[in-house]
C-alpha atoms as a PDB file:
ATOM      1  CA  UNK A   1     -20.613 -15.492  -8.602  1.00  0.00           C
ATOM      2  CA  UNK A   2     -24.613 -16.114  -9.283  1.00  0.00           C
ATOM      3  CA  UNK A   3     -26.279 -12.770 -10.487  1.00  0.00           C
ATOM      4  CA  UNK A   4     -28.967 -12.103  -7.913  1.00  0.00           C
ATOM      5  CA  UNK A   5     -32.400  -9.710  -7.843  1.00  0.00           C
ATOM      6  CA  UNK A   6     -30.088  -7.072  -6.240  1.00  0.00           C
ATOM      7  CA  UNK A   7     -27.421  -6.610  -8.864  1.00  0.00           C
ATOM      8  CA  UNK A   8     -30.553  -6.389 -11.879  1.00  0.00           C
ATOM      9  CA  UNK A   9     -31.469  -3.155 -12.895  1.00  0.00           C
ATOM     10  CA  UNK A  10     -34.747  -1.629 -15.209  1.00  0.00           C
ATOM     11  CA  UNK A  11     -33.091  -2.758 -18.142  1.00  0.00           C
ATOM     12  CA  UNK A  12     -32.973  -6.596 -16.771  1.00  0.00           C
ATOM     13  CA  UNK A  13     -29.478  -6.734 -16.505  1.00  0.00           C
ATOM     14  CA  UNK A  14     -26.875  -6.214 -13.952  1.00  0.00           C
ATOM     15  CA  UNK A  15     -26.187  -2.414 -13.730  1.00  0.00           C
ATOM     16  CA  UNK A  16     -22.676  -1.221 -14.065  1.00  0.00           C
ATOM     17  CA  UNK A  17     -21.950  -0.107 -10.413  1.00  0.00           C
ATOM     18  CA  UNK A  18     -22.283  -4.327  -9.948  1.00  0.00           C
ATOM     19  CA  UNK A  19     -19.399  -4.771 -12.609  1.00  0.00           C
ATOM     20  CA  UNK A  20     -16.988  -2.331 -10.540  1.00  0.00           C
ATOM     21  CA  UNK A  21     -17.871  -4.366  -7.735  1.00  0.00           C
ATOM     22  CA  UNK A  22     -16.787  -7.226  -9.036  1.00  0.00           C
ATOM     23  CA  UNK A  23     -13.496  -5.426  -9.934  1.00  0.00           C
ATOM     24  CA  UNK A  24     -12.696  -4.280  -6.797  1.00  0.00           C
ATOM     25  CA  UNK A  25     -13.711  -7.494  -4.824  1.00  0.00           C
ATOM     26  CA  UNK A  26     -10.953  -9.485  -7.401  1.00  0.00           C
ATOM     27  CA  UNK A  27      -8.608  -7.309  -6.841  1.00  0.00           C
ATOM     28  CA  UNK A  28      -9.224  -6.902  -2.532  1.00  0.00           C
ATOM     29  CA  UNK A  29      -9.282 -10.837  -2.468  1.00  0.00           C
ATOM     30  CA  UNK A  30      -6.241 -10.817  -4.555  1.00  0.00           C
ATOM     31  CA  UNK A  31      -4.277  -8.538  -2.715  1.00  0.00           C
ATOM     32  CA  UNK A  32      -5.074 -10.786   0.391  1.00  0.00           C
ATOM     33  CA  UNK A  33      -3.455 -13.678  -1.666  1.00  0.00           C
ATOM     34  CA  UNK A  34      -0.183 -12.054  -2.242  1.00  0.00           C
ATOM     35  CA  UNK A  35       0.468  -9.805   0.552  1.00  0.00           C
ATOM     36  CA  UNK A  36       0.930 -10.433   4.254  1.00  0.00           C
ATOM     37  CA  UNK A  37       0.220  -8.331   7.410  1.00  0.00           C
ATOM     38  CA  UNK A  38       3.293  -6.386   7.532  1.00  0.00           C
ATOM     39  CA  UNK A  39       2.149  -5.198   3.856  1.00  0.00           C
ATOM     40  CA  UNK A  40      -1.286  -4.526   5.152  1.00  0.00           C
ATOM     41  CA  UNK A  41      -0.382  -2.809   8.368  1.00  0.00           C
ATOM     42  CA  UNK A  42       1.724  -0.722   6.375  1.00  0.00           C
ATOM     43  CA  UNK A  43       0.096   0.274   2.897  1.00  0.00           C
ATOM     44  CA  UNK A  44      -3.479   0.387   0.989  1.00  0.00           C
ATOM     45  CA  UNK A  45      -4.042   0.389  -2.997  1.00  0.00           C
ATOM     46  CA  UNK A  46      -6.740   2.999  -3.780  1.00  0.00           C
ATOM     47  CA  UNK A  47      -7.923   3.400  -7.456  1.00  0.00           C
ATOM     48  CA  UNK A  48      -6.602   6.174  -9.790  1.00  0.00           C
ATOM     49  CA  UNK A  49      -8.767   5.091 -12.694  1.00  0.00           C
ATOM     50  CA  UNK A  50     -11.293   1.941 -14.021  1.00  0.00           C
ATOM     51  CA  UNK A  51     -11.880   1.379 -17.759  1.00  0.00           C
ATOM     52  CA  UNK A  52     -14.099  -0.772 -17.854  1.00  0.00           C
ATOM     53  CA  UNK A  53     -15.827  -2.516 -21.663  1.00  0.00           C
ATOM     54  CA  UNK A  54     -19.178  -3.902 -21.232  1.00  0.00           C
ATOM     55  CA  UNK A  55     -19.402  -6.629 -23.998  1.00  0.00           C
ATOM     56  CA  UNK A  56     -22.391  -8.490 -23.111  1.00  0.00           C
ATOM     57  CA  UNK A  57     -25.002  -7.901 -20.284  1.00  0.00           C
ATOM     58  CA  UNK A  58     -25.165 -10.690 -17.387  1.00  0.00           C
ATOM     59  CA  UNK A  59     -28.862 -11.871 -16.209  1.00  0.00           C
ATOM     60  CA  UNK A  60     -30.435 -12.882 -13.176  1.00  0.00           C
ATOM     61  CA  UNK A  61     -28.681 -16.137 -11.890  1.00  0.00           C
ATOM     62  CA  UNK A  62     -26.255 -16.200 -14.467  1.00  0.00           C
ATOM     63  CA  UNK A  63     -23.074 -17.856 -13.703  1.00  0.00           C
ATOM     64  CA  UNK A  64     -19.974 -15.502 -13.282  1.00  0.00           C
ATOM     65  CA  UNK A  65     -16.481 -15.914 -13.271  1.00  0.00           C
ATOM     66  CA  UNK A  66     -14.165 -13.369 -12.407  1.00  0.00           C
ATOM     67  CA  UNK A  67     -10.097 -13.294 -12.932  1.00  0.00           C
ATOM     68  CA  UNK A  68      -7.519 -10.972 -12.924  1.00  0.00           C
ATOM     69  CA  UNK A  69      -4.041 -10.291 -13.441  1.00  0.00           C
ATOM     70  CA  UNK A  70      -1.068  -7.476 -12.434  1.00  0.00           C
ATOM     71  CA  UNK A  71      -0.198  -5.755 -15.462  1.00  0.00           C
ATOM     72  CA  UNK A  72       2.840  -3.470 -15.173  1.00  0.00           C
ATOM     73  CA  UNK A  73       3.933  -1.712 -12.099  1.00  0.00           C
ATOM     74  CA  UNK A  74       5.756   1.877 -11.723  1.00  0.00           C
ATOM     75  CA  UNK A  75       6.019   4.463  -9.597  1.00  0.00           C
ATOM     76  CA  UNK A  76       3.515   4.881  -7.559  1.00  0.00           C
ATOM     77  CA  UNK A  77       1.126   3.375  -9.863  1.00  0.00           C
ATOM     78  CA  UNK A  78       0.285  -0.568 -10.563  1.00  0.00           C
ATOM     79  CA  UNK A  79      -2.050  -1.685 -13.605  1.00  0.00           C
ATOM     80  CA  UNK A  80      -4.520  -4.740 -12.648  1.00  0.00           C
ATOM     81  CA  UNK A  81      -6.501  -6.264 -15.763  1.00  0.00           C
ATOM     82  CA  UNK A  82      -9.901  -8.259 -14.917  1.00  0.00           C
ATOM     83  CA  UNK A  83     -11.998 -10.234 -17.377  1.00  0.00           C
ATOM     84  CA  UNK A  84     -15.563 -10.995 -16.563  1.00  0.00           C
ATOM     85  CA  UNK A  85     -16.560 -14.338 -17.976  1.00  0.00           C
ATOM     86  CA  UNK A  86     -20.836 -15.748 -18.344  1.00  0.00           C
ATOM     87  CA  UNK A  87     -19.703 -19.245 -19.293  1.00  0.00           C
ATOM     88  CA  UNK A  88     -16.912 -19.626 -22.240  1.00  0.00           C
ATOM     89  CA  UNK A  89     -18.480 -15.668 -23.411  1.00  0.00           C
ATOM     90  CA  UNK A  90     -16.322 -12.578 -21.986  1.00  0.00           C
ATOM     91  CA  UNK A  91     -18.721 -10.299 -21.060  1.00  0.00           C
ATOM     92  CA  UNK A  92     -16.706  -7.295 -19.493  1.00  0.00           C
ATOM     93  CA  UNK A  93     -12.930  -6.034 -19.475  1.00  0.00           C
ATOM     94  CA  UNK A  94     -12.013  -4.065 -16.982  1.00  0.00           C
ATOM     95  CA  UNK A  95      -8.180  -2.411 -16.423  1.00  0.00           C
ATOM     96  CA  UNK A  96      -7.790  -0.249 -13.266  1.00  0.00           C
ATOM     97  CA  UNK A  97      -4.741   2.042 -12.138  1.00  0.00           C
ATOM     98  CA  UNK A  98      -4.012   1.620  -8.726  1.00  0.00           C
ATOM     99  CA  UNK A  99      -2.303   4.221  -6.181  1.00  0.00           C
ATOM    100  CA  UNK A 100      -0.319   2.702  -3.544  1.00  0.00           C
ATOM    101  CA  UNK A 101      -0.343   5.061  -0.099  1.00  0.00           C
ATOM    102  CA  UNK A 102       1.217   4.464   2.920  1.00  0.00           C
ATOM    103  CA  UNK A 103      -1.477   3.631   5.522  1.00  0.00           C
ATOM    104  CA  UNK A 104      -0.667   6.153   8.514  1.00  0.00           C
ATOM    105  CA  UNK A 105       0.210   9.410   5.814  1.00  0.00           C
ATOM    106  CA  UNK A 106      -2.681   8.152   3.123  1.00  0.00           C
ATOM    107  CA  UNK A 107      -0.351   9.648   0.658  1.00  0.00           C
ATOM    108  CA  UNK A 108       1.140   8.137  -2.756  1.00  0.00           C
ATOM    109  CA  UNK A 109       4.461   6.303  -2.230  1.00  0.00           C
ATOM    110  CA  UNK A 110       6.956   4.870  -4.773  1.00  0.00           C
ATOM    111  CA  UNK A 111       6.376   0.947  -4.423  1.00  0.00           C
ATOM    112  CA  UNK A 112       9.072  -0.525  -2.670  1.00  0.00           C
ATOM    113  CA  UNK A 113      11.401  -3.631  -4.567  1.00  0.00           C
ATOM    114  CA  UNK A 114       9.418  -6.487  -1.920  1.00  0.00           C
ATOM    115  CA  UNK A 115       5.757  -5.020  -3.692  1.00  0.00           C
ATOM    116  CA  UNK A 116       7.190  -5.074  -7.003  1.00  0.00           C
ATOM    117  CA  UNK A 117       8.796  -8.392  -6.629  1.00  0.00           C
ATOM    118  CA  UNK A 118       5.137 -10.037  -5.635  1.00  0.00           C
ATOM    119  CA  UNK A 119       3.539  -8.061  -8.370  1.00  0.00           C
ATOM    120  CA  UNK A 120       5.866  -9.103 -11.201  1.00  0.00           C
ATOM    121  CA  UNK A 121       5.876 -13.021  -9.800  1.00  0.00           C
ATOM    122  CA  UNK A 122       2.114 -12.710 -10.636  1.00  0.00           C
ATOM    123  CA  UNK A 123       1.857 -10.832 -13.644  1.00  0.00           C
ATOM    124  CA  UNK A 124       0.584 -12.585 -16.910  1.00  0.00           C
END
């Protein structure tokens, strides 16, 4: 990602709400990755909870990298860790519980063995 005039607030950095952006677009794009239609016909990951540590502020057309990872996965509940990177520097940390719901109900269901399976072949 290239920091643009949109994502800079008063302070002349990117404001927060870009960060959880960023979050959420890793893990959406992700998801996409490791899933298939069936899975997305049948299921969507909504968040429970983002913590998110901002280490160093990112500037206008700075250089972004975003990458995340599957932490552990239970219940209803699945752990995804993102690190937001200016260069070599980590500039943000970012872990996020995530809810998966069946599609039709939109309530919580237990992840089934063929989710876990995916998530654990791609966990760090």
């Amino acid at each position: 990602l290239i920091v643009n005039e949109n994502e800079i607030d008063n302070l002349n950095h990117v404001n927060n709400i870009h960060y959880i952006k960023w979050v959420q677009n890793a893990a959406q794009k992700h998801w996409e990755i490791l899933s298939n239609s069936n899975l997305e016909a049948t299921y969507v990951w909504v968040v429970l909870r983002h913590e998110v540590d901002y280490i160093s502020p990112a500037r206008l057309n700075d250089v972004i990298t975003v990458n995340t990872w599957i932490g552990e996965s239970y219940g209803v509940k699945s752990e995804r860790f993102v690190e937001i990177i200016n260069g070599s520097k980590l500039i943000a940390k970012a872990k996020t519980i995530w809810c998966l719901l069946n599609k039709t109900t939109m309530k919580p269901v237990r992840i089934p063995s063929e989710i876990i399976k995916i998530l654990q072949s791609d966990s760090n």
